[in-house]
Protein backbone atom coordinates (compact mmCIF):
# COMPACT_ATOMS: atom_id res chain seq x y z
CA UNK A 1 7.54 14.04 -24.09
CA UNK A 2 6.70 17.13 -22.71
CA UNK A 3 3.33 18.00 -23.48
CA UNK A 4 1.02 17.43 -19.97
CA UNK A 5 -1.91 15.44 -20.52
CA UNK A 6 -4.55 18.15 -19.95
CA UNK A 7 -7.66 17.69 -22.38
CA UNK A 8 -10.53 19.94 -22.76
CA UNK A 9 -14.15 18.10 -23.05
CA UNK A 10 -16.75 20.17 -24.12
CA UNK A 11 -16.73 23.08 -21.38
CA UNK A 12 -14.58 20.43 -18.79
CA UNK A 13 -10.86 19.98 -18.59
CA UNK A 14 -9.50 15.99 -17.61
CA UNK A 15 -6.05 16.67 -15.95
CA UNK A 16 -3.97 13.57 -15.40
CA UNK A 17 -1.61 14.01 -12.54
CA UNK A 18 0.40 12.07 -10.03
CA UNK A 19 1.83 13.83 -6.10
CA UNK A 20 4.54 12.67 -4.22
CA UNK A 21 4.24 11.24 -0.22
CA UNK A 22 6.64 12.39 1.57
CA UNK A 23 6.58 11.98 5.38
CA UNK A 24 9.11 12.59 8.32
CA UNK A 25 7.61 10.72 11.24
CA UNK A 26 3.94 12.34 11.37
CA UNK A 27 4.77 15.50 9.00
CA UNK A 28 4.25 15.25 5.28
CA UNK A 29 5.91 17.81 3.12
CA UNK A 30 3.63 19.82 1.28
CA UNK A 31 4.24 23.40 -1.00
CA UNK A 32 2.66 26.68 -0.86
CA UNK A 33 2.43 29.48 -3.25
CA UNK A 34 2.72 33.43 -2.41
CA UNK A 35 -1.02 33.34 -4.27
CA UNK A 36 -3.26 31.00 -2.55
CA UNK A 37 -3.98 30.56 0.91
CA UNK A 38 -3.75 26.80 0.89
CA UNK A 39 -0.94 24.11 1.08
CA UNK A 40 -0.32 20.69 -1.98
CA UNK A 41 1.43 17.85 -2.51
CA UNK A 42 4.96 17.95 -5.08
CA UNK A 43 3.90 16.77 -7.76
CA UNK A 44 2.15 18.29 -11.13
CA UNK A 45 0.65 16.49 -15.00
CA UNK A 46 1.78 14.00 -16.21
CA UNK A 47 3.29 14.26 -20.03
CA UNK A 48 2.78 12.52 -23.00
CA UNK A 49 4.90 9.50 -23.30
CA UNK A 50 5.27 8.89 -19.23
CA UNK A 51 3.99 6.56 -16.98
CA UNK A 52 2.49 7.69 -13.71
CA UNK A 53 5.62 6.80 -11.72
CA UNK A 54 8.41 8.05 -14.46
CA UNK A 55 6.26 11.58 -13.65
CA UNK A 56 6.52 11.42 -9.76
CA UNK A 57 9.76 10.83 -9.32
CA UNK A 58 10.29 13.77 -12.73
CA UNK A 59 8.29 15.94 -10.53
CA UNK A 60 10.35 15.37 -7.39
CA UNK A 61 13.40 16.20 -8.96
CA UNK A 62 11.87 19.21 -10.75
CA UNK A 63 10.60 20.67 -7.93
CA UNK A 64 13.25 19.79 -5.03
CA UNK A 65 16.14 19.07 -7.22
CA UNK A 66 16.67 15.53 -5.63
CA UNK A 67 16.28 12.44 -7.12
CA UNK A 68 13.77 9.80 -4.67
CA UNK A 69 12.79 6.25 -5.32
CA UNK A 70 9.72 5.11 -5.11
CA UNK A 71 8.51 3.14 -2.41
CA UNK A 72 4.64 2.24 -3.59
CA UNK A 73 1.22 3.69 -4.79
CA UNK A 74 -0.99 4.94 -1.72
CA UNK A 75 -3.66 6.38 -3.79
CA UNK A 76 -6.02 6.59 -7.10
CA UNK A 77 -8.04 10.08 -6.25
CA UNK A 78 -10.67 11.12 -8.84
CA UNK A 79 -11.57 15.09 -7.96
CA UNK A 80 -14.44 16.71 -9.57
CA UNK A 81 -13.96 20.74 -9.10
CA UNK A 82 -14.69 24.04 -10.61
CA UNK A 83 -11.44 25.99 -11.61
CA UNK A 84 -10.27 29.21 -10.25
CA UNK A 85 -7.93 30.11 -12.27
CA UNK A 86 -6.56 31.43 -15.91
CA UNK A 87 -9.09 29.85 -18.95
CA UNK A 88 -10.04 27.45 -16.35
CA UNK A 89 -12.60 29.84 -14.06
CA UNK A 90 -15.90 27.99 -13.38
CA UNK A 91 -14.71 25.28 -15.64
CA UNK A 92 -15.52 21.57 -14.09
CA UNK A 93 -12.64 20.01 -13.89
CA UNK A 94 -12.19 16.02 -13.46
CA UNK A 95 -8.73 15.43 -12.25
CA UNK A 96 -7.41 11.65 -11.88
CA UNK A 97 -4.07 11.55 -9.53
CA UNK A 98 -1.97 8.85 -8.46
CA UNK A 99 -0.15 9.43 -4.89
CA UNK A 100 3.01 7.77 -4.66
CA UNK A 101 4.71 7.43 -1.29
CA UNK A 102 8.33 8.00 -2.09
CA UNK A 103 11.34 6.70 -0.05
CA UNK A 104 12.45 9.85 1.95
CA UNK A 105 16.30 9.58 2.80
CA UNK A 106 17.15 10.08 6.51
CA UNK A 107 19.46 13.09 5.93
CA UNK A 108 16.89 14.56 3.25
CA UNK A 109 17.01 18.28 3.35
CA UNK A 110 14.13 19.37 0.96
CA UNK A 111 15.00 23.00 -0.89
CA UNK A 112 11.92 23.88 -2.84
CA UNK A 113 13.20 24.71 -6.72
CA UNK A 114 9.73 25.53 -8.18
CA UNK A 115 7.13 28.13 -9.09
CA UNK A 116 3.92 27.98 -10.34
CA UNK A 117 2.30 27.82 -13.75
CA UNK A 118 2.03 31.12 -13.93
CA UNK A 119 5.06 32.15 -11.86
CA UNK A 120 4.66 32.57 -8.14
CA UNK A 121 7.41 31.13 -6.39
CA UNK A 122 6.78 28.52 -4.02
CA UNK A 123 7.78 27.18 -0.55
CA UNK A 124 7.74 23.74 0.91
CA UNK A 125 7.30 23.11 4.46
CA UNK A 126 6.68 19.43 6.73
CA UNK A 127 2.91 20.13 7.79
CA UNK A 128 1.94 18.04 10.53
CA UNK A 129 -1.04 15.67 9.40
CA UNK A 130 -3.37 16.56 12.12
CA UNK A 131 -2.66 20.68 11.20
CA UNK A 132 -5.78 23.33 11.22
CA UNK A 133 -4.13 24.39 7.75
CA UNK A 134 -6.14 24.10 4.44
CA UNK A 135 -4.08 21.09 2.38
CA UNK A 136 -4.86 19.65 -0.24
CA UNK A 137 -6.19 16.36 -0.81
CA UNK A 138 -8.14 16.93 2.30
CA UNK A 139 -7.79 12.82 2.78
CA UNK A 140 -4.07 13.34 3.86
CA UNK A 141 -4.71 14.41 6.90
CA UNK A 142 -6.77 11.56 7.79
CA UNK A 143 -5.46 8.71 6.03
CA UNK A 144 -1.98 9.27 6.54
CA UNK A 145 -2.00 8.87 10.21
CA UNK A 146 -2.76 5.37 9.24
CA UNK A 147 -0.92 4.14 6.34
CA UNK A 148 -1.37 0.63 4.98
CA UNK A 149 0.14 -1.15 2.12
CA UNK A 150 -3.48 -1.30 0.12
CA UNK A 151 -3.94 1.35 -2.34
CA UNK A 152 -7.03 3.04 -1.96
CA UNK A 153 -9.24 4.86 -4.47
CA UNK A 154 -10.74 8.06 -2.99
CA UNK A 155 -13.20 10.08 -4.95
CA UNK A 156 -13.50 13.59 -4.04
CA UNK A 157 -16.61 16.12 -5.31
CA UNK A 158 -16.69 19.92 -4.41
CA UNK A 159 -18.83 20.32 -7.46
């Protein structure tokens, strides 16, 4: 393990990655960077040798030093995109994510223990879902105001 699963294609890059769910009545925790003007979900690639839900709850603990169960998959998102940043710049990009909602303790206290690839620190805050702030997936703040044990596959293009 170890290596993330990020392939180049051609000119494209396929990322496979999973984000965590994370709620506190209608907030949802979500990180920010120092760089970008925009808010994401924990979470990151997943690595060679892991299933999707052995890299969630990885990435939880990586990033907010706790350990969380899982409490079921919420979402298969396919996102076509052009990179913006590093090699990637104006390289499409296919990304295939699996949201897990995770079981968020009552006395959880998140501390954000992360920085980016290429070393900005980050920050976590509870965003509420109906917020005028950029987040992304854009689908959270619509479909978690009504959650439902389905999991649905959302397909996302800002190609």
């Amino acid at each position: 393990m170890g290596s993330d699963i990020t392939v180049r294609v051609g000119d494209g890059v396929v990322n496979l990655r999973v984000g965590a769910i994370i709620t506190k009545g209608d907030r949802v925790l979500m990180v920010k960077n120092s760089r970008d003007d925009w808010y994401y979900s924990v979470g990151g690639r997943i690595q060679v040798g892991e299933t999707s839900e052995q890299a969630i709850v990885r990435e939880v603990r990586e990033e907010l030093g706790v350990s969380m169960e899982i409490d079921r998959l919420g979402f298969v998102h396919e996102n076509y995109f052009y990179g913006t940043l590093g090699d990637n710049i104006g390289r499409q990009i296919y990304e295939l994510c699996f949201f897990y909602y995770m079981k968020t303790p009552d006395d959880f206290e998140p501390l954000c223990r992360s920085a980016t690839g290429d070393g900005y620190p980050e920050t976590i805050e509870w965003v509420p879902f109906d917020t005028d702030k950029t987040i992304y997936p854009v689908f959270f703040k619509t479909e978690l105001k009504k959650p439902c044990r389905e999991i649905k596959h959302i397909i996302s293009d800002e190609r």
